[in-house]
PDB file of N, CA and C in Angstrom:
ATOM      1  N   UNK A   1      13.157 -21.923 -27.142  1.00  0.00           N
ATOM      2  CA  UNK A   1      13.921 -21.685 -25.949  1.00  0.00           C
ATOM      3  C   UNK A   1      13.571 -20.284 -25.430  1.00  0.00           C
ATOM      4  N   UNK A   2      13.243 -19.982 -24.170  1.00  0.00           N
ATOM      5  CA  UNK A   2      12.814 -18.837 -23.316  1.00  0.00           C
ATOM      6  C   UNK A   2      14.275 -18.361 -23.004  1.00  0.00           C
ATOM      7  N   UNK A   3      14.256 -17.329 -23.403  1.00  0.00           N
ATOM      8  CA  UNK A   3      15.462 -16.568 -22.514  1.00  0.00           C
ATOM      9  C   UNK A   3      15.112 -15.625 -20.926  1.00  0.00           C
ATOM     10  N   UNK A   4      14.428 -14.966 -21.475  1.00  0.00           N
ATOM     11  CA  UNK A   4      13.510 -14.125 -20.242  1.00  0.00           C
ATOM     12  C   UNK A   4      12.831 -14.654 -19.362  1.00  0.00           C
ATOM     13  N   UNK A   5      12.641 -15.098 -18.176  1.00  0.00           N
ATOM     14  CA  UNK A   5      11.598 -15.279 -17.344  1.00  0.00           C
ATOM     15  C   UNK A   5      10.721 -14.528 -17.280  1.00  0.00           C
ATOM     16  N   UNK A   6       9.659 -14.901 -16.706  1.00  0.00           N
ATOM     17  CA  UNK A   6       8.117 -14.283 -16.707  1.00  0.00           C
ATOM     18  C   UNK A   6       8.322 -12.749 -15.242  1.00  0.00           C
ATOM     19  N   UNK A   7       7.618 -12.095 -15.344  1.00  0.00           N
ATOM     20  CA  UNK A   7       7.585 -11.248 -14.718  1.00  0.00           C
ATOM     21  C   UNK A   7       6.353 -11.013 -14.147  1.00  0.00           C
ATOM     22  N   UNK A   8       6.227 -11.072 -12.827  1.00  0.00           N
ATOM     23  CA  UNK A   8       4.474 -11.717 -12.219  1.00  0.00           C
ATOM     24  C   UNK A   8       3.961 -10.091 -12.276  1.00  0.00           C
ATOM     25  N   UNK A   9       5.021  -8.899 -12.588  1.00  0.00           N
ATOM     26  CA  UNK A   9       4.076  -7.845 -12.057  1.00  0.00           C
ATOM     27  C   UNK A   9       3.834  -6.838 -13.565  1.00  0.00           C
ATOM     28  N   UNK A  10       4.216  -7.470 -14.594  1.00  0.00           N
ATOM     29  CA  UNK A  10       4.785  -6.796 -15.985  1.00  0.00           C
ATOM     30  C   UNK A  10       3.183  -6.442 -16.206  1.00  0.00           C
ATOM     31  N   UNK A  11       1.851  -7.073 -15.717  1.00  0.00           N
ATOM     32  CA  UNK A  11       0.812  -6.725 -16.050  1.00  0.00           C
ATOM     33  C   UNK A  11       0.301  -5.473 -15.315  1.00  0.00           C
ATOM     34  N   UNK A  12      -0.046  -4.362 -15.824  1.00  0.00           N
ATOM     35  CA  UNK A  12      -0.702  -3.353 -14.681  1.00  0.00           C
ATOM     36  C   UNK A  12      -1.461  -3.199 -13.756  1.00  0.00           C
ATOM     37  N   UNK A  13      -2.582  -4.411 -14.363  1.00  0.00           N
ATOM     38  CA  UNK A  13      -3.485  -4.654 -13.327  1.00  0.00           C
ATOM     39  C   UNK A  13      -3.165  -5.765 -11.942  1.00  0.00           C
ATOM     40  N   UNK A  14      -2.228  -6.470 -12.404  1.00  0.00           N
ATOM     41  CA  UNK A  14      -1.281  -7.392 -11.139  1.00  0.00           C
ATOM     42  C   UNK A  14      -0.799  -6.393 -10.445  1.00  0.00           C
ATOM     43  N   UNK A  15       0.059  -5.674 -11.203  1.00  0.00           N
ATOM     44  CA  UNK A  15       1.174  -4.791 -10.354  1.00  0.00           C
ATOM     45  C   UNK A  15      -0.029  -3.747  -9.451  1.00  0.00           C
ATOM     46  N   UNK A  16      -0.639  -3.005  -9.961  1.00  0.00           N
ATOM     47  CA  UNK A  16      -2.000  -2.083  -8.932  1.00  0.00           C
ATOM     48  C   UNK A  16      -2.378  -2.675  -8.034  1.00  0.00           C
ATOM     49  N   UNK A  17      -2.931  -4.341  -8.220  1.00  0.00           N
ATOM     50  CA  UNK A  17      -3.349  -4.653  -7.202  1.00  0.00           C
ATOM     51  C   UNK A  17      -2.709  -5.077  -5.369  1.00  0.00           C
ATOM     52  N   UNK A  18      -1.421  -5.255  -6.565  1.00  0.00           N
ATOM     53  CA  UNK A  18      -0.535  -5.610  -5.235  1.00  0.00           C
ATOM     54  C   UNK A  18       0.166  -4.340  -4.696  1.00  0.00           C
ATOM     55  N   UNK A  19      -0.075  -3.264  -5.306  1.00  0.00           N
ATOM     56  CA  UNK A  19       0.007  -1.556  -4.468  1.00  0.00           C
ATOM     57  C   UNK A  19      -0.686  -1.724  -3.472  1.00  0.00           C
ATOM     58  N   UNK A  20      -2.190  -2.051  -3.873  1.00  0.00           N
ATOM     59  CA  UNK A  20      -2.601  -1.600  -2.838  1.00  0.00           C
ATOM     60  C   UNK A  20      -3.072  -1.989  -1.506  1.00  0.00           C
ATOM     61  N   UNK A  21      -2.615  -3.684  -2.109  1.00  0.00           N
ATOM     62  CA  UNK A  21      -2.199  -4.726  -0.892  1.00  0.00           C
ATOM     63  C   UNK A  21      -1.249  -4.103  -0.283  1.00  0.00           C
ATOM     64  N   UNK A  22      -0.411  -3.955  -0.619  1.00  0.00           N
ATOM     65  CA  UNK A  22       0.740  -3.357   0.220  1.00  0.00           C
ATOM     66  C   UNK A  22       0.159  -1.871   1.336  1.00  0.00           C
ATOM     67  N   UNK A  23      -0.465  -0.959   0.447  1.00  0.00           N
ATOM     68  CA  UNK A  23      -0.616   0.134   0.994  1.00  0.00           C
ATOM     69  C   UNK A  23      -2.085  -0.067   2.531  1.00  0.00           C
ATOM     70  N   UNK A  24      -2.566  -1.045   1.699  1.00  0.00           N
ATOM     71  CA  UNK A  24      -3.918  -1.420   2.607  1.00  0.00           C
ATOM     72  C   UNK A  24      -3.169  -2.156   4.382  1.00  0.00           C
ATOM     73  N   UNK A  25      -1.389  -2.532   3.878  1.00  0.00           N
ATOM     74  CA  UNK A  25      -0.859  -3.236   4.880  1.00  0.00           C
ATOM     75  C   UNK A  25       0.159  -2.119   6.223  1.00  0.00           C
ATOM     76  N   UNK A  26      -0.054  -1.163   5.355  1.00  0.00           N
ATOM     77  CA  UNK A  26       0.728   0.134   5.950  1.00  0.00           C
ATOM     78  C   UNK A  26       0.241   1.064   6.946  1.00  0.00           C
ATOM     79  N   UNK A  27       0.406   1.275   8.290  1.00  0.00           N
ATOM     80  CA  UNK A  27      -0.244   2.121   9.101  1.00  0.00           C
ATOM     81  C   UNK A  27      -0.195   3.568   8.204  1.00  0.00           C
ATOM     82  N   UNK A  28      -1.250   4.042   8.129  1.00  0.00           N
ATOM     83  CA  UNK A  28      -1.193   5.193   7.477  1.00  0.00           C
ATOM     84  C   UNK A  28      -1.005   6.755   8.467  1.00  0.00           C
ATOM     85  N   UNK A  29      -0.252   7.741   8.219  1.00  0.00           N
ATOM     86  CA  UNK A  29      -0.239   9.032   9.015  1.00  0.00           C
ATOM     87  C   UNK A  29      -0.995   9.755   8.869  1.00  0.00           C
ATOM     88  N   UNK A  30      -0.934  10.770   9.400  1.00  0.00           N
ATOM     89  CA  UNK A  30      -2.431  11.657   9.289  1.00  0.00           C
ATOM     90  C   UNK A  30      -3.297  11.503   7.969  1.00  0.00           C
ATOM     91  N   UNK A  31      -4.468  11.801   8.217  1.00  0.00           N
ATOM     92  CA  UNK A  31      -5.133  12.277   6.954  1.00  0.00           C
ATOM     93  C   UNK A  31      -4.928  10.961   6.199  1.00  0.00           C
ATOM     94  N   UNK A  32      -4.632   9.811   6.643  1.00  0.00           N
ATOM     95  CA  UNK A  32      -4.682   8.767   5.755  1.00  0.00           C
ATOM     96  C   UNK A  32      -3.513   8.254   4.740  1.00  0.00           C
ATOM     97  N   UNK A  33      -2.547   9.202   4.986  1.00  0.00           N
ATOM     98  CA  UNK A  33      -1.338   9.674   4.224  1.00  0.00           C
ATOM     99  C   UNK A  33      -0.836   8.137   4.194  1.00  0.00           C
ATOM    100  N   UNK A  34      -0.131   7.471   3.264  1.00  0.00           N
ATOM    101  CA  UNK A  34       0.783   6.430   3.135  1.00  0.00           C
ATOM    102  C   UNK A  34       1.942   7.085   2.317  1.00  0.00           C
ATOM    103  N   UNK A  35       3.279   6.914   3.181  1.00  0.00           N
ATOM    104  CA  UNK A  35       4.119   7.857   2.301  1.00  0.00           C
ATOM    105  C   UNK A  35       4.705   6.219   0.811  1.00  0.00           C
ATOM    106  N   UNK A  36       4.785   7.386   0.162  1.00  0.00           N
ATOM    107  CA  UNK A  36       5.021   6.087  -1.303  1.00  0.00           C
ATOM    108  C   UNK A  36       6.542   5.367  -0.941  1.00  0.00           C
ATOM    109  N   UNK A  37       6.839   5.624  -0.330  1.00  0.00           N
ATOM    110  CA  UNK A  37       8.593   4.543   0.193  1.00  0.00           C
ATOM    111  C   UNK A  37       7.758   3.470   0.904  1.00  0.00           C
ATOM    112  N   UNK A  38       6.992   3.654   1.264  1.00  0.00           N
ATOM    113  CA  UNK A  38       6.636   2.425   2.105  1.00  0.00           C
ATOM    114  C   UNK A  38       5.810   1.383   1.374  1.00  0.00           C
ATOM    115  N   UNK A  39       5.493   1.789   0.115  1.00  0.00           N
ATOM    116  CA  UNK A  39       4.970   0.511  -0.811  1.00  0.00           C
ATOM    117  C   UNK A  39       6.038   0.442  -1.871  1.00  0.00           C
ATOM    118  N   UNK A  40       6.748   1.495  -2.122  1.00  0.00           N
ATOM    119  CA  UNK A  40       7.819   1.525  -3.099  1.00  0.00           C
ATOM    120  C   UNK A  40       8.930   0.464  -2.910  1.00  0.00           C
ATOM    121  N   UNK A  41       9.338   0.849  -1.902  1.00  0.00           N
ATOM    122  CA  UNK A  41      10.838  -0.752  -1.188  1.00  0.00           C
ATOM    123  C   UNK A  41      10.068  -1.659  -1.158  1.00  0.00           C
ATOM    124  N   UNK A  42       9.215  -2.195  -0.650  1.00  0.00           N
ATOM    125  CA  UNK A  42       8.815  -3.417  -0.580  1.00  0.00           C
ATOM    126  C   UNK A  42       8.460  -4.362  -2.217  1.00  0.00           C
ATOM    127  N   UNK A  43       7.647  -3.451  -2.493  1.00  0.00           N
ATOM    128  CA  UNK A  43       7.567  -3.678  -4.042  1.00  0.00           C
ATOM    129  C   UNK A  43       8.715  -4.173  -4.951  1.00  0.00           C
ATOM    130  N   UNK A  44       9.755  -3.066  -4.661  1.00  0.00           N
ATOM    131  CA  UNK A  44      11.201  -3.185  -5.732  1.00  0.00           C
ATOM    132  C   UNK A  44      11.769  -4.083  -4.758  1.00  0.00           C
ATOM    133  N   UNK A  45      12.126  -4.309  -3.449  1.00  0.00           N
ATOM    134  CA  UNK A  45      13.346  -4.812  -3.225  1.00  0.00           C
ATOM    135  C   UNK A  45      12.568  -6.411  -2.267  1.00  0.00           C
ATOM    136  N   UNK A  46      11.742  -6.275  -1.912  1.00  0.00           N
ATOM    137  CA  UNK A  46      11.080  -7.753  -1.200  1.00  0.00           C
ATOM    138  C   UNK A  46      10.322  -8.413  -2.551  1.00  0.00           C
ATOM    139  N   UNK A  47       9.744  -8.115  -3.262  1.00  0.00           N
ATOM    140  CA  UNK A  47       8.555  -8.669  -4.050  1.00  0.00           C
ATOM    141  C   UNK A  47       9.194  -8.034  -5.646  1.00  0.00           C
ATOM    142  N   UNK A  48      10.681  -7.775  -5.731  1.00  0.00           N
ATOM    143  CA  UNK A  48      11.312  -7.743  -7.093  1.00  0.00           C
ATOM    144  C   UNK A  48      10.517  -7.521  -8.519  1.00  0.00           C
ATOM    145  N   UNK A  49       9.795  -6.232  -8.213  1.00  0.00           N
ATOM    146  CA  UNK A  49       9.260  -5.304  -9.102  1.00  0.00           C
ATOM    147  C   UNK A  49      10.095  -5.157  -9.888  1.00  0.00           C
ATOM    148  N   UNK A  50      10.175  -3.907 -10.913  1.00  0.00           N
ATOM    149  CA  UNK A  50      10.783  -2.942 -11.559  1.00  0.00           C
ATOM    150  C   UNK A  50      10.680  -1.458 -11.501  1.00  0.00           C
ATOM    151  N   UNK A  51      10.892  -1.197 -11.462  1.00  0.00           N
ATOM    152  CA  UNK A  51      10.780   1.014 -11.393  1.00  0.00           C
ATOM    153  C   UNK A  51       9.683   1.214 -12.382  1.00  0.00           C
ATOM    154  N   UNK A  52      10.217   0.377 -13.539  1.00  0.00           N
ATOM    155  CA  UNK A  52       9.030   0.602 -14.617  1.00  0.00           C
ATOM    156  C   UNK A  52       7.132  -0.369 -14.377  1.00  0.00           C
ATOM    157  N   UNK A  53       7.076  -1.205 -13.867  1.00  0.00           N
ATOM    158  CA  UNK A  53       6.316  -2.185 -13.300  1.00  0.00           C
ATOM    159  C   UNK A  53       5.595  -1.075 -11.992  1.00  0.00           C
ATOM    160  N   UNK A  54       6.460  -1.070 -10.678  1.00  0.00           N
ATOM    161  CA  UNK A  54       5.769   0.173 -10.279  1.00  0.00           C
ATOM    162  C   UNK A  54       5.164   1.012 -10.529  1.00  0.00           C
ATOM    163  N   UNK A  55       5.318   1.866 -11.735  1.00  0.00           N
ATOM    164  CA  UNK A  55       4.704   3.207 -12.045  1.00  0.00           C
ATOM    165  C   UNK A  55       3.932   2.756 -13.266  1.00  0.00           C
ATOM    166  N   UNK A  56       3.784   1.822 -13.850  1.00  0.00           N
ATOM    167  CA  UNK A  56       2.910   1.424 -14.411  1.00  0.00           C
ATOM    168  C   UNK A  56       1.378   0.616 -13.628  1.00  0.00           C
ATOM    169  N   UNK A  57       1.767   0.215 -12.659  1.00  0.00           N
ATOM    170  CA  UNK A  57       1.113  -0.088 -11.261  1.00  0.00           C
ATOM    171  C   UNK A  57       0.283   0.778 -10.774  1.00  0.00           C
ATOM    172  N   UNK A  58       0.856   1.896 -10.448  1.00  0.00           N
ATOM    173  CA  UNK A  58       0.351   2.718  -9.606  1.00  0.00           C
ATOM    174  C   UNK A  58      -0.667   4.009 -10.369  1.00  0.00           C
ATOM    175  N   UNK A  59      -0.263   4.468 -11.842  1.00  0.00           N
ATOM    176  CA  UNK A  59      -0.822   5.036 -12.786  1.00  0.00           C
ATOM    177  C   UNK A  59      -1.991   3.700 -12.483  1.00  0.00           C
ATOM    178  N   UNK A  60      -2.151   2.535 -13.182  1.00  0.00           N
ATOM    179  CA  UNK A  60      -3.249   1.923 -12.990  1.00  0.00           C
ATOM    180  C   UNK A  60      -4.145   2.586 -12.042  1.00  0.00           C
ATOM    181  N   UNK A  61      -3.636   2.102 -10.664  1.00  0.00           N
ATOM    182  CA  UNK A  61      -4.661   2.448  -9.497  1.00  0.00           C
ATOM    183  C   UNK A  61      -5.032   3.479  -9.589  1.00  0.00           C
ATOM    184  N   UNK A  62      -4.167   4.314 -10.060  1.00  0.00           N
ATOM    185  CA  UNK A  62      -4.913   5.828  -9.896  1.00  0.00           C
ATOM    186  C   UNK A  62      -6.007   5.639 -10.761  1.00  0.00           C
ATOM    187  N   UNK A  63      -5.991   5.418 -11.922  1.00  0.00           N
ATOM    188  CA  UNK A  63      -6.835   5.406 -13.199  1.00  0.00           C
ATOM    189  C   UNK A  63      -8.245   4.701 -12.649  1.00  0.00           C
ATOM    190  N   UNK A  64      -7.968   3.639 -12.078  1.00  0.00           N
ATOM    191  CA  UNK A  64      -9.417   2.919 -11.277  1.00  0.00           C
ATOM    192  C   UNK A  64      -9.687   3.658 -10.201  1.00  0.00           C
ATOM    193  N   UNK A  65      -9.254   4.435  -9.353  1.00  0.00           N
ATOM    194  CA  UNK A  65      -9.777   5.275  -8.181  1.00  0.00           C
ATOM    195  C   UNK A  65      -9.202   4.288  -7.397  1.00  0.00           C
ATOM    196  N   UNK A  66      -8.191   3.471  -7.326  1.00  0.00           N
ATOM    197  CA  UNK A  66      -8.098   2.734  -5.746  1.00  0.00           C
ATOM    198  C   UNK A  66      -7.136   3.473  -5.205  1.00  0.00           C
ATOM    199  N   UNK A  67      -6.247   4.048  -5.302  1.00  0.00           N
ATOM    200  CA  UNK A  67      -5.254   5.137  -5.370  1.00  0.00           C
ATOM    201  C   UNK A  67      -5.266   6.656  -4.982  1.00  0.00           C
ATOM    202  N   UNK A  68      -5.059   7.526  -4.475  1.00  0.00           N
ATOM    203  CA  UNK A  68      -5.217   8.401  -4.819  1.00  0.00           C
ATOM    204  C   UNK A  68      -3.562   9.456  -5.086  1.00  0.00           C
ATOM    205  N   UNK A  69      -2.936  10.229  -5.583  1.00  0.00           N
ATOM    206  CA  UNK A  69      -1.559  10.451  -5.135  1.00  0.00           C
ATOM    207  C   UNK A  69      -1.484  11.943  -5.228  1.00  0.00           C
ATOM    208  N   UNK A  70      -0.848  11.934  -4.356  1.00  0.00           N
ATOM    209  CA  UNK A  70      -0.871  13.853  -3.650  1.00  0.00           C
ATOM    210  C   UNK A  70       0.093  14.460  -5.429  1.00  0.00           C
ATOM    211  N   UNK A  71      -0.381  15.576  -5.752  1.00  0.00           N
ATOM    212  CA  UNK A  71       0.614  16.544  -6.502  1.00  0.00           C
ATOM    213  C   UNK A  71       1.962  16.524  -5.855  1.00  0.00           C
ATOM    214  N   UNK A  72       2.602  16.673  -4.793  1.00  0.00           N
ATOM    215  CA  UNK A  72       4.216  16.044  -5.051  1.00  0.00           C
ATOM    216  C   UNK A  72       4.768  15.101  -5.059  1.00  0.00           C
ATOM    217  N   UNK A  73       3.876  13.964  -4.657  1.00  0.00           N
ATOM    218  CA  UNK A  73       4.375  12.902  -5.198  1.00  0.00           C
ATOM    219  C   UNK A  73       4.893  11.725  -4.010  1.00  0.00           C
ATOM    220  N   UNK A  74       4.329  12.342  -2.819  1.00  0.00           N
ATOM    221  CA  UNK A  74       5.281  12.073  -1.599  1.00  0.00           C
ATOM    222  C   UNK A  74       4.357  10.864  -1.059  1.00  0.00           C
ATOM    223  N   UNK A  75       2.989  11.285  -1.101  1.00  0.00           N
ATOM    224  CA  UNK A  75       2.142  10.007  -0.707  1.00  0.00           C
ATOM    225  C   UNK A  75       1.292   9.810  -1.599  1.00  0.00           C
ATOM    226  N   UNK A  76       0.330   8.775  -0.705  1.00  0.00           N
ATOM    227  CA  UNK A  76      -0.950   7.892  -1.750  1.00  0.00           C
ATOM    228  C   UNK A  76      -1.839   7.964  -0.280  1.00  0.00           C
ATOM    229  N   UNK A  77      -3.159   7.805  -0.988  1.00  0.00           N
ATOM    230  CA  UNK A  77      -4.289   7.876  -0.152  1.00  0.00           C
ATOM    231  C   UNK A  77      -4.954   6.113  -1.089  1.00  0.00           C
ATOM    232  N   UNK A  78      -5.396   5.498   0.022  1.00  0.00           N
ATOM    233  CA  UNK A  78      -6.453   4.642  -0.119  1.00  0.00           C
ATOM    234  C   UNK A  78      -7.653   4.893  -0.311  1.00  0.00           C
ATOM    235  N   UNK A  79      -8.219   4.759  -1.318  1.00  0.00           N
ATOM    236  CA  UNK A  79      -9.840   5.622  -1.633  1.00  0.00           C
ATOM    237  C   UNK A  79     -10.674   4.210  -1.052  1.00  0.00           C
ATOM    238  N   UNK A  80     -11.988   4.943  -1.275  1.00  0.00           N
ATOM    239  CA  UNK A  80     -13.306   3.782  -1.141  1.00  0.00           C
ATOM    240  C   UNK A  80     -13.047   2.872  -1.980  1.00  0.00           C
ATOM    241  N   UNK A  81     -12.733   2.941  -3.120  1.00  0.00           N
ATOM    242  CA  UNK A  81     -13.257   1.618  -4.268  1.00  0.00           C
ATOM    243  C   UNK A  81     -11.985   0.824  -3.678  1.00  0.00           C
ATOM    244  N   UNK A  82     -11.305   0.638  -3.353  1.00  0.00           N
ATOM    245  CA  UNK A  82     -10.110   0.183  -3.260  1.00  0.00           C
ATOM    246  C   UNK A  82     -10.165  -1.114  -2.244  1.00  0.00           C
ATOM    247  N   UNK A  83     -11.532  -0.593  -0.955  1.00  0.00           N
ATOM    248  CA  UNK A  83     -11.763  -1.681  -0.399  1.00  0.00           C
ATOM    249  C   UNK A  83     -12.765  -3.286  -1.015  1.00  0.00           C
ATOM    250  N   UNK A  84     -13.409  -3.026  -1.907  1.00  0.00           N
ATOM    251  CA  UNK A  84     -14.255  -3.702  -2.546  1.00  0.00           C
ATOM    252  C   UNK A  84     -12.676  -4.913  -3.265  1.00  0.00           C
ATOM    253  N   UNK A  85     -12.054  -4.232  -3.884  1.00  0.00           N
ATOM    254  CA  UNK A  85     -10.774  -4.726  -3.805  1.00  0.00           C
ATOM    255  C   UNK A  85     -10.327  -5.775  -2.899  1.00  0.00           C
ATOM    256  N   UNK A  86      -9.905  -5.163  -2.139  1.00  0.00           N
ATOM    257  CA  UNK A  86      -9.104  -5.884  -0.770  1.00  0.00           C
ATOM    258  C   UNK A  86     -10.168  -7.093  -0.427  1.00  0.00           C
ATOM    259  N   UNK A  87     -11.638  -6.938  -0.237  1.00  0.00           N
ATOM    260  CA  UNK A  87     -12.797  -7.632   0.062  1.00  0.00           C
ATOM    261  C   UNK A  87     -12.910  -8.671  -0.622  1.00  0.00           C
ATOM    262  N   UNK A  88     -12.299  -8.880  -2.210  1.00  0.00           N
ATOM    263  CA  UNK A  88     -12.886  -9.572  -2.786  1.00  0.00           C
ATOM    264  C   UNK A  88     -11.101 -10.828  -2.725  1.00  0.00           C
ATOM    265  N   UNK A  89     -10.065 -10.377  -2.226  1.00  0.00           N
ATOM    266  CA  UNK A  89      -9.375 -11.203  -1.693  1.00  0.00           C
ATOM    267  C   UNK A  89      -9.424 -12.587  -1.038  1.00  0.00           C
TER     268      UNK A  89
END
């Protein structure tokens, strides 16, 4: 008997990829800027992430270069590799 249901984003590499679906879906502000609320809510509250799932997510992307995230923490940049990504969608 299963008590827990499955969790589609509990994997890091699921959860990254769908960052950066999200972020790839976001008009970005200057300089390319995507502020992180705008993949963050959607993530947790449309597509029922976790806080922990997120940042295990997003450490991913960073770790592959699809990501990039400013020192305070406020945005993310879409790098090059990130489109090869999206491409292969």
């Amino acid at each position: 008997m299963k008590h827990a249901e499955e969790r589609p984003y509990a994997d890091p590499e699921t959860a990254a990829r769908k960052l950066v679906e999200l972020a790839a879906s976001v008009e970005a502000v200057q300089d390319g800027r995507i502020y992180i609320e705008r993949i963050n809510a959607p993530f947790l509250f449309k597509l029922k992430g976790s806080g922990s799932e997120f940042g295990a997510g997003l450490k991913h992307a960073i770790e592959r270069g699809w990501l990039q995230l400013h020192e305070s923490g406020t945005y993310v940049k879409l790098m090059p590799s990130s489109e090869d990504l999206l491409a292969r969608k």
